[in-house]
C-alpha atoms as a PDB file:
ATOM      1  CA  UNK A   1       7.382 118.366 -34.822  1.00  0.00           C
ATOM      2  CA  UNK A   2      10.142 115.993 -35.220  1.00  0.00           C
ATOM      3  CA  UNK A   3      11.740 113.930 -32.293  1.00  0.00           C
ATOM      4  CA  UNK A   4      15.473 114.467 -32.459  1.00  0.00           C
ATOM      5  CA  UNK A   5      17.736 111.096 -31.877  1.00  0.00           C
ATOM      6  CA  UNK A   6      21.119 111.003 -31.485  1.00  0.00           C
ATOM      7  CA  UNK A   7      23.103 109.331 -34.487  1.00  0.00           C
ATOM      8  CA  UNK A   8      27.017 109.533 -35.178  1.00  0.00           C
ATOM      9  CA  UNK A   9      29.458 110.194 -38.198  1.00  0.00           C
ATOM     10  CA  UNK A  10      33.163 109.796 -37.959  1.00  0.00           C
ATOM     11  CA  UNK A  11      33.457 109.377 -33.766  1.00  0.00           C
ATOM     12  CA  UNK A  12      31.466 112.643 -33.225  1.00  0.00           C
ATOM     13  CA  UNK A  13      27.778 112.525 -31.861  1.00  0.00           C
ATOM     14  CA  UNK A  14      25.062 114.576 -33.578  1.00  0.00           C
ATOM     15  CA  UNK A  15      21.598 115.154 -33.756  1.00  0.00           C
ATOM     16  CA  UNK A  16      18.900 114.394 -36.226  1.00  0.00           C
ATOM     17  CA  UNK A  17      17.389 115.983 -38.470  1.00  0.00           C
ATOM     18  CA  UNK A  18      20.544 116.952 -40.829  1.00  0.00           C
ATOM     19  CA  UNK A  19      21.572 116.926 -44.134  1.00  0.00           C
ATOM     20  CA  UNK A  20      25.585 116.370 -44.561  1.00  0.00           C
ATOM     21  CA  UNK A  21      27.873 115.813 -47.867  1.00  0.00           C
ATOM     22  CA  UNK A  22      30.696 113.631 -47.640  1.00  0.00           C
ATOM     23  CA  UNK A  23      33.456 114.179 -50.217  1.00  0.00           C
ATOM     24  CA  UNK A  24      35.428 110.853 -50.692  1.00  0.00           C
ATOM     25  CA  UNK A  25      38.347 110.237 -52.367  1.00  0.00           C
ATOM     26  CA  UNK A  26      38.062 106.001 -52.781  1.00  0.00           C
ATOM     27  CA  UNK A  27      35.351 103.463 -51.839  1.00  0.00           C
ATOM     28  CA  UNK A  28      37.709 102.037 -48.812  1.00  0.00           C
ATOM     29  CA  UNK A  29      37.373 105.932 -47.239  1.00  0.00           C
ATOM     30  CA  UNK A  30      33.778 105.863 -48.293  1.00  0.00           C
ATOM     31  CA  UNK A  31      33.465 102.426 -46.285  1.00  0.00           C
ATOM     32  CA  UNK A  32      34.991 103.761 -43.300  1.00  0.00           C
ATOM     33  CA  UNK A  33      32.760 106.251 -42.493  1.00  0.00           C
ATOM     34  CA  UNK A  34      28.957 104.583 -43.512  1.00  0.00           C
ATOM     35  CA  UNK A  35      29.643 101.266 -42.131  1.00  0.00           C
ATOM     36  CA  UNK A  36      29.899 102.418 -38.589  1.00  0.00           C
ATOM     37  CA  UNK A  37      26.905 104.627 -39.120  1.00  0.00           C
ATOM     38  CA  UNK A  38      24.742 102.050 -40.486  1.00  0.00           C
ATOM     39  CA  UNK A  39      25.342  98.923 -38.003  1.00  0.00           C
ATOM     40  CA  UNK A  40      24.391 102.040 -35.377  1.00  0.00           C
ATOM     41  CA  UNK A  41      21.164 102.955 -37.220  1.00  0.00           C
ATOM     42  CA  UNK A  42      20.595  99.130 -37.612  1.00  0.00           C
ATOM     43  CA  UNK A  43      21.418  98.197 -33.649  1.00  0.00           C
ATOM     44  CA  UNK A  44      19.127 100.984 -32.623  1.00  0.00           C
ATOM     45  CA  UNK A  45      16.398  99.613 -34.887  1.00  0.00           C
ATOM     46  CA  UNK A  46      15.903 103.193 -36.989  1.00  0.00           C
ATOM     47  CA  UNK A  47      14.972 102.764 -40.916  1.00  0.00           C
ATOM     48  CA  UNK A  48      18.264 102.597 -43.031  1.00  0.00           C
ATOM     49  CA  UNK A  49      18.641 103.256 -46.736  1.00  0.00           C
ATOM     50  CA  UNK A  50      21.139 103.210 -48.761  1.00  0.00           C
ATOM     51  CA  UNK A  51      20.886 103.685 -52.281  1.00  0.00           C
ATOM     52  CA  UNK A  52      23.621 103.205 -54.906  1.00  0.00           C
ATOM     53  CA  UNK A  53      24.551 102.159 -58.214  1.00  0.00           C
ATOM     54  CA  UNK A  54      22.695  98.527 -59.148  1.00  0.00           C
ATOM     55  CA  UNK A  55      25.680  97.099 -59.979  1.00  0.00           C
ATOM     56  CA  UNK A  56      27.637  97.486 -57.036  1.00  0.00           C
ATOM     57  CA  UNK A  57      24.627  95.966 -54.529  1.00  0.00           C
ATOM     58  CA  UNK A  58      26.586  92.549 -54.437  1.00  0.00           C
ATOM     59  CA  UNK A  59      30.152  94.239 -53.317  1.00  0.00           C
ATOM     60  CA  UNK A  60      27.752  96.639 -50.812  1.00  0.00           C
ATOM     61  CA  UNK A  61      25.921  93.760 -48.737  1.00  0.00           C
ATOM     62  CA  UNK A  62      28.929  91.235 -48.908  1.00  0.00           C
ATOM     63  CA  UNK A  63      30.666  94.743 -47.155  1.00  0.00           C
ATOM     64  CA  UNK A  64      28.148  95.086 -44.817  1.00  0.00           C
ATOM     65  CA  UNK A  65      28.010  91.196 -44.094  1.00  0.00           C
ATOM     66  CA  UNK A  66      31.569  90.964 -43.650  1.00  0.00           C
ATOM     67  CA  UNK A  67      30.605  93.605 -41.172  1.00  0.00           C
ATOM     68  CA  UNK A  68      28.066  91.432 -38.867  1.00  0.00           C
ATOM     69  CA  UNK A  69      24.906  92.772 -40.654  1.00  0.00           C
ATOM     70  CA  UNK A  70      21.951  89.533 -41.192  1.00  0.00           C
ATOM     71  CA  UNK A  71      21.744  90.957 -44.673  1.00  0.00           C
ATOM     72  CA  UNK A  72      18.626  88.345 -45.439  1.00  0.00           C
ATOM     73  CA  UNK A  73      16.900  89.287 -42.004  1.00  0.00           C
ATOM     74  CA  UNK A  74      17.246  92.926 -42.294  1.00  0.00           C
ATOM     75  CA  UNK A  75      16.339  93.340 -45.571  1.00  0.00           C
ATOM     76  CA  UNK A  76      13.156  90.688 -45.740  1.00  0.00           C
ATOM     77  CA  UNK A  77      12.011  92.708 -42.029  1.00  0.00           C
ATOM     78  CA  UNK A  78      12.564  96.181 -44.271  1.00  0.00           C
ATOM     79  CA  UNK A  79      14.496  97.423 -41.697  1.00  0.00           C
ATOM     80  CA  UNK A  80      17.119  97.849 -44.647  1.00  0.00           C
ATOM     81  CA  UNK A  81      16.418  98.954 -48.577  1.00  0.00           C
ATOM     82  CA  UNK A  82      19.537  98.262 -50.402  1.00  0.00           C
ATOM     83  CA  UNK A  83      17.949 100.523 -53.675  1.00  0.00           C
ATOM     84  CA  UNK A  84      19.100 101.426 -57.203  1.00  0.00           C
ATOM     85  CA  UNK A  85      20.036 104.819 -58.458  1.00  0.00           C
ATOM     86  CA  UNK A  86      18.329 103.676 -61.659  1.00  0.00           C
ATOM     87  CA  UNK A  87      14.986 103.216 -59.642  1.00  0.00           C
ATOM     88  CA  UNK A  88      15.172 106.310 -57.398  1.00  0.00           C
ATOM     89  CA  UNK A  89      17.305 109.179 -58.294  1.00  0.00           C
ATOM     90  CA  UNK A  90      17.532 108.446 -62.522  1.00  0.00           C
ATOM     91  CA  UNK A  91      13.858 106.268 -62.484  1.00  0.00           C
ATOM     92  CA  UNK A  92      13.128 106.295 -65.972  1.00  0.00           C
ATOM     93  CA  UNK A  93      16.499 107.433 -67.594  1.00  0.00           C
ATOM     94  CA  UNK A  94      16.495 111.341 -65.797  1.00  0.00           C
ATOM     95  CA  UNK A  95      16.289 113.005 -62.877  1.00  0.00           C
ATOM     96  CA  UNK A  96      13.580 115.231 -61.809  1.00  0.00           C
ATOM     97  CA  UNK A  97      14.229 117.201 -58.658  1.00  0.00           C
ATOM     98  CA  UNK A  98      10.692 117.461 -57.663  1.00  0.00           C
ATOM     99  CA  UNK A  99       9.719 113.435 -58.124  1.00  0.00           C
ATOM    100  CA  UNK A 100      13.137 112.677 -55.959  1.00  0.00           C
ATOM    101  CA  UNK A 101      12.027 114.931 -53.385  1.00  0.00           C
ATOM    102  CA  UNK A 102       8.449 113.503 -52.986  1.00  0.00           C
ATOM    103  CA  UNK A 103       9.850 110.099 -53.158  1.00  0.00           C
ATOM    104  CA  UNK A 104      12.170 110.751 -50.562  1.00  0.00           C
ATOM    105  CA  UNK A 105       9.132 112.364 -48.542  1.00  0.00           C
ATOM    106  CA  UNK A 106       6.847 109.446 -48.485  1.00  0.00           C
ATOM    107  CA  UNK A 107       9.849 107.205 -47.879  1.00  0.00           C
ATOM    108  CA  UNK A 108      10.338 109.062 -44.688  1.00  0.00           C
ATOM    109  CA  UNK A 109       6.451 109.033 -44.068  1.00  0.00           C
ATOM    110  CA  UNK A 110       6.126 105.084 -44.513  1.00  0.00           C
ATOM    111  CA  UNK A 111       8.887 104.815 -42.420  1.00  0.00           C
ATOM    112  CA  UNK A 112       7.181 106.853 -39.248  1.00  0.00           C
ATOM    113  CA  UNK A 113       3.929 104.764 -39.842  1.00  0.00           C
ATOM    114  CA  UNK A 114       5.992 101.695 -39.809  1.00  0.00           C
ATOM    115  CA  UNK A 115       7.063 102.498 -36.070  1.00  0.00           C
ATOM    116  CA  UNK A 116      10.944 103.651 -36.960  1.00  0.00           C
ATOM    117  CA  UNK A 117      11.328 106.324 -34.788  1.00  0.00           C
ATOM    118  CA  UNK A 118      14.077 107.584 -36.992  1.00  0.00           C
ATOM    119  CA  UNK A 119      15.550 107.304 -40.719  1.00  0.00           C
ATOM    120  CA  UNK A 120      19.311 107.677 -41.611  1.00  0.00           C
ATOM    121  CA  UNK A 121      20.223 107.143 -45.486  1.00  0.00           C
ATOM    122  CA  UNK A 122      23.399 107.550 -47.317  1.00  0.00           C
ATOM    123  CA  UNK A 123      22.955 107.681 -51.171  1.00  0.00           C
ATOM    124  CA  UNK A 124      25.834 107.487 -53.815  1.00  0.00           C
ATOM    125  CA  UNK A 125      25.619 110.560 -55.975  1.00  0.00           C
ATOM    126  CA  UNK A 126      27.727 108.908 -58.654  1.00  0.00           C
ATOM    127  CA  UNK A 127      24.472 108.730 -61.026  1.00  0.00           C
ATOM    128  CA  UNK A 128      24.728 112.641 -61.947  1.00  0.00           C
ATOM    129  CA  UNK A 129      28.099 112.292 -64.088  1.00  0.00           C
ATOM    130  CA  UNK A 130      26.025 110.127 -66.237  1.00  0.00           C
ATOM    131  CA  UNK A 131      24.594 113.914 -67.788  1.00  0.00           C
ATOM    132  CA  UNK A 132      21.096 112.038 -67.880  1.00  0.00           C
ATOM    133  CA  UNK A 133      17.931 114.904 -68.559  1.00  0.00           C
ATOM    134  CA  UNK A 134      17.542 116.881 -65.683  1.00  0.00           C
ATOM    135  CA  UNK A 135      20.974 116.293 -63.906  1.00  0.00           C
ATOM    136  CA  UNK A 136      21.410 120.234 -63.839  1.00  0.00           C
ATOM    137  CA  UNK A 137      18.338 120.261 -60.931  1.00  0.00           C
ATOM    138  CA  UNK A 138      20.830 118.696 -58.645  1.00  0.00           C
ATOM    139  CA  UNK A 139      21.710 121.882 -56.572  1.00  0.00           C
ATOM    140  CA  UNK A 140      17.938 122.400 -56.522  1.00  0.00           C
ATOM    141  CA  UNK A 141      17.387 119.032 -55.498  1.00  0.00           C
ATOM    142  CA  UNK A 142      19.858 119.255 -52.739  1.00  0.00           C
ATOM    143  CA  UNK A 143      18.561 122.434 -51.300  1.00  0.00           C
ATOM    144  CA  UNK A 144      15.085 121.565 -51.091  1.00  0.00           C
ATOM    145  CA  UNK A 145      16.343 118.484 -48.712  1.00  0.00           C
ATOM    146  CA  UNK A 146      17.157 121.334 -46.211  1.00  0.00           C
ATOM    147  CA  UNK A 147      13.682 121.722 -46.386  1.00  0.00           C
ATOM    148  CA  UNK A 148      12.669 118.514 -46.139  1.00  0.00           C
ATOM    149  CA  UNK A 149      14.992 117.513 -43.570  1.00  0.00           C
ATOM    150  CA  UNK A 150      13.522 119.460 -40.757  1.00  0.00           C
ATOM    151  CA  UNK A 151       9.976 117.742 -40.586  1.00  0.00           C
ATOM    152  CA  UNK A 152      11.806 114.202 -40.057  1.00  0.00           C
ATOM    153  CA  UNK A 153      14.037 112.573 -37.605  1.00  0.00           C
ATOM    154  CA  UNK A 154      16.205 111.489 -40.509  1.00  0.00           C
ATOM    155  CA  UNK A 155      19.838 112.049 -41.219  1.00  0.00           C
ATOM    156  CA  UNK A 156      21.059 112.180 -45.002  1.00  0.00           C
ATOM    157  CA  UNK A 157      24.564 111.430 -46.450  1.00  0.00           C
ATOM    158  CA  UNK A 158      25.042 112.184 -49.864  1.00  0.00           C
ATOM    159  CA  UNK A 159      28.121 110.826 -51.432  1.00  0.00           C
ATOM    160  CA  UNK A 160      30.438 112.418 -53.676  1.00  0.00           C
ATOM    161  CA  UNK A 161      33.419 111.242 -55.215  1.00  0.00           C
ATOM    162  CA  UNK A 162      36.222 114.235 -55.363  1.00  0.00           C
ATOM    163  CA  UNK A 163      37.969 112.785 -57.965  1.00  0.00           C
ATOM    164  CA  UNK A 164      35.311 112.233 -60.268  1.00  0.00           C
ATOM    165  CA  UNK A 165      33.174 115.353 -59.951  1.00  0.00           C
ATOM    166  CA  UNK A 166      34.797 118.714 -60.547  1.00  0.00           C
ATOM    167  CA  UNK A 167      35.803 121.137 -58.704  1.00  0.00           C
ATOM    168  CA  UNK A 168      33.195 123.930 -59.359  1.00  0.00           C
ATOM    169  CA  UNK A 169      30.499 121.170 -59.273  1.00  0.00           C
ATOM    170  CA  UNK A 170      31.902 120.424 -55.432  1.00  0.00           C
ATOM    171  CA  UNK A 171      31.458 124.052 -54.318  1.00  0.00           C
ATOM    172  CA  UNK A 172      28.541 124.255 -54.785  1.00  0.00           C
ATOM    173  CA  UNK A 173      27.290 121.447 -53.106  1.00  0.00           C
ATOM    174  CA  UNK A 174      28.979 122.697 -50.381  1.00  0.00           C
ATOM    175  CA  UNK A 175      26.486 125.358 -50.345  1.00  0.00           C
ATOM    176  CA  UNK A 176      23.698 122.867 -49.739  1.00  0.00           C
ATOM    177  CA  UNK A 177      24.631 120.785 -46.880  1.00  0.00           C
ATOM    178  CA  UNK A 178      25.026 122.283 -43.208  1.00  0.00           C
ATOM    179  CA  UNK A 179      27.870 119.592 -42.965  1.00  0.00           C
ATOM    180  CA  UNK A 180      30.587 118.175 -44.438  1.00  0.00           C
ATOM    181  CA  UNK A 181      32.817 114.884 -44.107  1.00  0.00           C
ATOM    182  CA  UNK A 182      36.161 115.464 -45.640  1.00  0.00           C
ATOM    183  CA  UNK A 183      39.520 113.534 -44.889  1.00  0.00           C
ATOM    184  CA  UNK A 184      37.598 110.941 -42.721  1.00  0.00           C
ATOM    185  CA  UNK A 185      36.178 114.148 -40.173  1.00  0.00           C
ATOM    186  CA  UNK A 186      32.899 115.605 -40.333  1.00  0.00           C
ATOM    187  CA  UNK A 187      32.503 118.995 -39.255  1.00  0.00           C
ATOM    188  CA  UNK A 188      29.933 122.171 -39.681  1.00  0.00           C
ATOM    189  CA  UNK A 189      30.246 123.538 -43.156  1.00  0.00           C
ATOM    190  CA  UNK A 190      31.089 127.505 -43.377  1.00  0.00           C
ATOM    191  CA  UNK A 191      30.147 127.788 -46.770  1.00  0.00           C
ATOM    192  CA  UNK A 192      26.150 126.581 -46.524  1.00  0.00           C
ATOM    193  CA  UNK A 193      23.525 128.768 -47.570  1.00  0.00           C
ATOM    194  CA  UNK A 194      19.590 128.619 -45.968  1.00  0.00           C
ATOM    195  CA  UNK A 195      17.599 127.270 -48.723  1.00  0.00           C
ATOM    196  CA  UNK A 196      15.840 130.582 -48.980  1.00  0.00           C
ATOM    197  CA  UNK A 197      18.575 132.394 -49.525  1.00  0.00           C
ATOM    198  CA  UNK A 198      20.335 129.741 -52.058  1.00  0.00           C
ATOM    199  CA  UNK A 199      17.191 130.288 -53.979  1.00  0.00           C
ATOM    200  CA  UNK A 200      18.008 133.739 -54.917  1.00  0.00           C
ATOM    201  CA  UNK A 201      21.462 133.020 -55.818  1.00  0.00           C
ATOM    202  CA  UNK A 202      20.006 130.429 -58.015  1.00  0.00           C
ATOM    203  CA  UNK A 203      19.979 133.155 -61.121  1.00  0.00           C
ATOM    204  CA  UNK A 204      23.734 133.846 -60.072  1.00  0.00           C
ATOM    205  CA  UNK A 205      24.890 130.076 -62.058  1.00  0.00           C
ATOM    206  CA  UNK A 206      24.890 129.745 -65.067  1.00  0.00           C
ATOM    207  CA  UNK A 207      22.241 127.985 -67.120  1.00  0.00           C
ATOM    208  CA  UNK A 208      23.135 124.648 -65.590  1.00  0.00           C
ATOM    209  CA  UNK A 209      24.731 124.375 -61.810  1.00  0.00           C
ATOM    210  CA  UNK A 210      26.892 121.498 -62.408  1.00  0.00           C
ATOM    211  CA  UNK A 211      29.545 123.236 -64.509  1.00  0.00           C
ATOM    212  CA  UNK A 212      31.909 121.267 -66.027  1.00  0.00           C
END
Protein backbone atom coordinates (compact mmCIF):
# COMPACT_ATOMS: atom_id res chain seq x y z
CA UNK A 1 0.00 0.00 0.00
CA UNK A 2 0.94 3.45 -0.76
CA UNK A 3 2.01 6.11 1.92
CA UNK A 4 -0.09 9.19 1.34
CA UNK A 5 1.94 12.75 1.58
CA UNK A 6 0.53 15.85 1.58
CA UNK A 7 1.26 18.01 -1.66
CA UNK A 8 -0.60 21.34 -2.79
CA UNK A 9 -2.17 22.89 -6.06
CA UNK A 10 -3.43 26.40 -6.25
CA UNK A 11 -3.31 27.32 -2.13
CA UNK A 12 -5.40 24.18 -1.29
CA UNK A 13 -3.73 21.09 0.48
CA UNK A 14 -4.34 17.58 -0.87
CA UNK A 15 -3.34 14.21 -0.64
CA UNK A 16 -1.40 11.86 -2.80
CA UNK A 17 -2.11 9.56 -4.82
CA UNK A 18 -4.28 11.69 -7.50
CA UNK A 19 -4.61 12.25 -10.90
CA UNK A 20 -5.84 16.03 -11.80
CA UNK A 21 -6.24 17.94 -15.36
CA UNK A 22 -5.51 21.44 -15.50
CA UNK A 23 -7.13 23.37 -18.36
CA UNK A 24 -4.98 26.53 -19.13
CA UNK A 25 -5.65 29.22 -21.14
CA UNK A 26 -1.70 30.77 -21.62
CA UNK A 27 1.73 29.56 -20.42
CA UNK A 28 1.89 32.63 -17.72
CA UNK A 29 -1.51 30.80 -16.03
CA UNK A 30 0.15 27.51 -16.67
CA UNK A 31 3.32 28.95 -14.72
CA UNK A 32 1.36 30.07 -11.90
CA UNK A 33 0.07 27.08 -10.78
CA UNK A 34 3.26 24.30 -11.40
CA UNK A 35 5.90 26.51 -10.18
CA UNK A 36 4.64 26.64 -6.66
CA UNK A 37 3.98 22.94 -6.80
CA UNK A 38 7.28 21.98 -7.97
CA UNK A 39 9.76 24.16 -5.64
CA UNK A 40 7.29 22.25 -2.85
CA UNK A 41 7.93 18.76 -4.29
CA UNK A 42 11.63 19.88 -4.70
CA UNK A 43 11.99 21.46 -0.88
CA UNK A 44 10.45 18.32 0.46
CA UNK A 45 12.94 16.23 -1.50
CA UNK A 46 10.00 13.98 -3.46
CA UNK A 47 10.91 12.90 -7.26
CA UNK A 48 9.69 15.67 -9.74
CA UNK A 49 9.05 15.31 -13.45
CA UNK A 50 8.06 17.33 -15.75
CA UNK A 51 7.85 16.50 -19.20
CA UNK A 52 7.17 18.86 -22.13
CA UNK A 53 7.81 19.77 -25.55
CA UNK A 54 11.91 19.59 -26.34
CA UNK A 55 11.92 22.79 -27.54
CA UNK A 56 10.63 24.70 -24.83
CA UNK A 57 13.23 22.96 -22.03
CA UNK A 58 15.45 26.21 -22.24
CA UNK A 59 12.34 28.78 -21.50
CA UNK A 60 11.15 25.87 -18.68
CA UNK A 61 14.48 25.72 -16.48
CA UNK A 62 15.44 29.49 -17.05
CA UNK A 63 11.48 29.71 -15.43
CA UNK A 64 12.19 27.57 -12.81
CA UNK A 65 15.73 29.23 -12.16
CA UNK A 66 14.37 32.56 -12.13
CA UNK A 67 12.34 30.82 -9.50
CA UNK A 68 15.33 29.76 -6.97
CA UNK A 69 15.56 26.16 -8.35
CA UNK A 70 19.78 24.87 -8.62
CA UNK A 71 18.69 23.68 -12.02
CA UNK A 72 22.43 21.95 -12.48
CA UNK A 73 22.23 20.38 -8.85
CA UNK A 74 18.81 19.07 -9.10
CA UNK A 75 18.93 17.71 -12.24
CA UNK A 76 22.71 16.01 -12.11
CA UNK A 77 21.28 14.52 -8.25
CA UNK A 78 17.98 13.25 -10.46
CA UNK A 79 15.95 14.72 -8.10
CA UNK A 80 14.51 16.54 -11.32
CA UNK A 81 13.94 14.99 -15.12
CA UNK A 82 13.26 17.87 -17.30
CA UNK A 83 12.02 15.10 -20.32
CA UNK A 84 10.81 15.34 -23.94
CA UNK A 85 7.39 14.55 -25.22
CA UNK A 86 9.26 13.17 -28.23
CA UNK A 87 11.07 10.61 -25.85
CA UNK A 88 8.14 9.68 -23.58
CA UNK A 89 4.65 10.23 -24.65
CA UNK A 90 5.34 10.28 -28.89
CA UNK A 91 8.90 7.95 -28.48
CA UNK A 92 9.30 6.90 -31.86
CA UNK A 93 6.86 9.23 -33.83
CA UNK A 94 3.29 7.72 -31.96
CA UNK A 95 1.79 7.14 -29.00
CA UNK A 96 0.94 3.87 -27.58
CA UNK A 97 -1.21 3.94 -24.48
CA UNK A 98 0.07 0.78 -23.08
CA UNK A 99 4.13 1.62 -23.52
CA UNK A 100 3.25 5.25 -21.78
CA UNK A 101 1.63 3.56 -19.04
CA UNK A 102 4.46 1.03 -18.27
CA UNK A 103 6.92 3.75 -18.67
CA UNK A 104 5.24 5.83 -16.35
CA UNK A 105 5.05 2.64 -13.96
CA UNK A 106 8.67 1.88 -13.70
CA UNK A 107 9.36 5.61 -13.49
CA UNK A 108 7.38 5.59 -10.34
CA UNK A 109 9.08 2.20 -9.28
CA UNK A 110 12.79 3.59 -9.77
CA UNK A 111 11.76 6.40 -8.01
CA UNK A 112 10.58 4.35 -4.62
CA UNK A 113 13.89 2.29 -4.89
CA UNK A 114 15.75 5.47 -5.16
CA UNK A 115 14.45 6.50 -1.55
CA UNK A 116 11.75 9.36 -2.85
CA UNK A 117 9.11 8.78 -0.68
CA UNK A 118 6.85 10.44 -3.16
CA UNK A 119 6.57 11.46 -7.03
CA UNK A 120 4.62 14.55 -8.34
CA UNK A 121 4.82 15.16 -12.30
CA UNK A 122 3.13 17.61 -14.48
CA UNK A 123 3.32 16.73 -18.25
CA UNK A 124 2.32 19.09 -21.21
CA UNK A 125 -0.28 17.31 -23.26
CA UNK A 126 0.37 19.61 -26.20
CA UNK A 127 2.02 16.52 -28.19
CA UNK A 128 -1.58 14.94 -29.05
CA UNK A 129 -2.67 17.86 -31.57
CA UNK A 130 0.24 16.71 -33.51
CA UNK A 131 -2.49 13.60 -34.81
CA UNK A 132 0.72 11.29 -34.54
CA UNK A 133 -0.46 7.14 -34.79
CA UNK A 134 -2.15 6.25 -31.85
CA UNK A 135 -3.17 9.77 -30.49
CA UNK A 136 -6.91 8.45 -30.38
CA UNK A 137 -5.68 6.02 -27.14
CA UNK A 138 -5.43 9.18 -25.19
CA UNK A 139 -8.74 8.81 -23.16
CA UNK A 140 -7.57 5.22 -22.67
CA UNK A 141 -4.33 6.32 -21.67
CA UNK A 142 -5.69 8.74 -19.20
CA UNK A 143 -8.03 6.35 -17.56
CA UNK A 144 -5.74 3.65 -16.97
CA UNK A 145 -3.59 6.39 -14.82
CA UNK A 146 -6.58 6.15 -12.37
CA UNK A 147 -5.41 2.86 -12.13
CA UNK A 148 -2.09 3.38 -11.84
CA UNK A 149 -2.28 6.18 -9.58
CA UNK A 150 -3.48 4.34 -6.57
CA UNK A 151 -0.39 1.94 -6.04
CA UNK A 152 1.98 5.18 -5.80
CA UNK A 153 2.39 8.16 -3.65
CA UNK A 154 2.51 10.24 -6.81
CA UNK A 155 0.45 13.16 -7.92
CA UNK A 156 -0.09 13.77 -11.81
CA UNK A 157 -0.90 17.06 -13.67
CA UNK A 158 -1.68 16.77 -17.09
CA UNK A 159 -1.75 19.94 -19.03
CA UNK A 160 -4.13 21.06 -21.49
CA UNK A 161 -4.32 24.06 -23.39
CA UNK A 162 -8.23 25.24 -23.79
CA UNK A 163 -7.61 27.14 -26.61
CA UNK A 164 -5.88 24.75 -28.60
CA UNK A 165 -7.77 21.52 -27.97
CA UNK A 166 -11.48 21.43 -28.68
CA UNK A 167 -14.15 21.48 -26.91
CA UNK A 168 -15.51 17.86 -27.20
CA UNK A 169 -11.85 16.67 -26.87
CA UNK A 170 -11.91 18.68 -23.23
CA UNK A 171 -15.02 16.82 -21.99
CA UNK A 172 -13.91 14.08 -22.12
CA UNK A 173 -10.89 14.37 -20.37
CA UNK A 174 -12.84 15.64 -17.83
CA UNK A 175 -14.14 12.26 -17.45
CA UNK A 176 -10.71 10.93 -16.58
CA UNK A 177 -9.33 12.99 -13.90
CA UNK A 178 -10.96 13.10 -10.26
CA UNK A 179 -9.79 16.84 -10.40
CA UNK A 180 -9.65 19.72 -12.21
CA UNK A 181 -7.67 23.18 -12.21
CA UNK A 182 -9.60 25.74 -14.10
CA UNK A 183 -9.36 29.67 -13.78
CA UNK A 184 -6.25 29.33 -11.46
CA UNK A 185 -8.60 26.95 -8.70
CA UNK A 186 -8.47 23.36 -8.45
CA UNK A 187 -11.38 21.65 -7.26
CA UNK A 188 -13.10 17.93 -7.32
CA UNK A 189 -14.36 17.22 -10.78
CA UNK A 190 -18.29 16.21 -11.01
CA UNK A 191 -18.03 14.87 -14.27
CA UNK A 192 -15.21 11.85 -13.59
CA UNK A 193 -16.00 8.44 -14.28
CA UNK A 194 -14.20 5.17 -12.24
CA UNK A 195 -12.04 3.67 -14.78
CA UNK A 196 -14.24 0.63 -14.76
CA UNK A 197 -17.05 2.22 -15.58
CA UNK A 198 -15.35 4.66 -18.35
CA UNK A 199 -14.41 1.40 -19.89
CA UNK A 200 -17.85 0.52 -20.84
CA UNK A 201 -18.68 3.81 -22.14
CA UNK A 202 -15.65 3.40 -24.22
CA UNK A 203 -17.99 1.84 -27.24
CA UNK A 204 -20.28 5.00 -26.61
CA UNK A 205 -17.33 7.46 -28.80
CA UNK A 206 -16.94 7.27 -31.79
CA UNK A 207 -14.14 5.44 -33.57
CA UNK A 208 -11.58 7.86 -32.22
CA UNK A 209 -12.14 9.83 -28.66
CA UNK A 210 -10.48 12.95 -29.56
CA UNK A 211 -13.14 14.32 -31.91
CA UNK A 212 -12.35 17.12 -33.74
Amino acid sequence: MNKQTSFSVCGESLSSPMHICGFFDSKEQQYEVIIPYILEGLEANEKVINILEGSRHGEHCRCLAENGVSITEKLSSGQLEVLASENTYINGGEFAAEKMYKTLEQTLISASRAGYESVRACGDMVWALKNLPGTDELLEYENSLNLLTPKHSVSLICMYDINSFSQNTLTDILFTHPYVIKDGKISKNPHYIEPSSLITKFSDFSSSPLKS
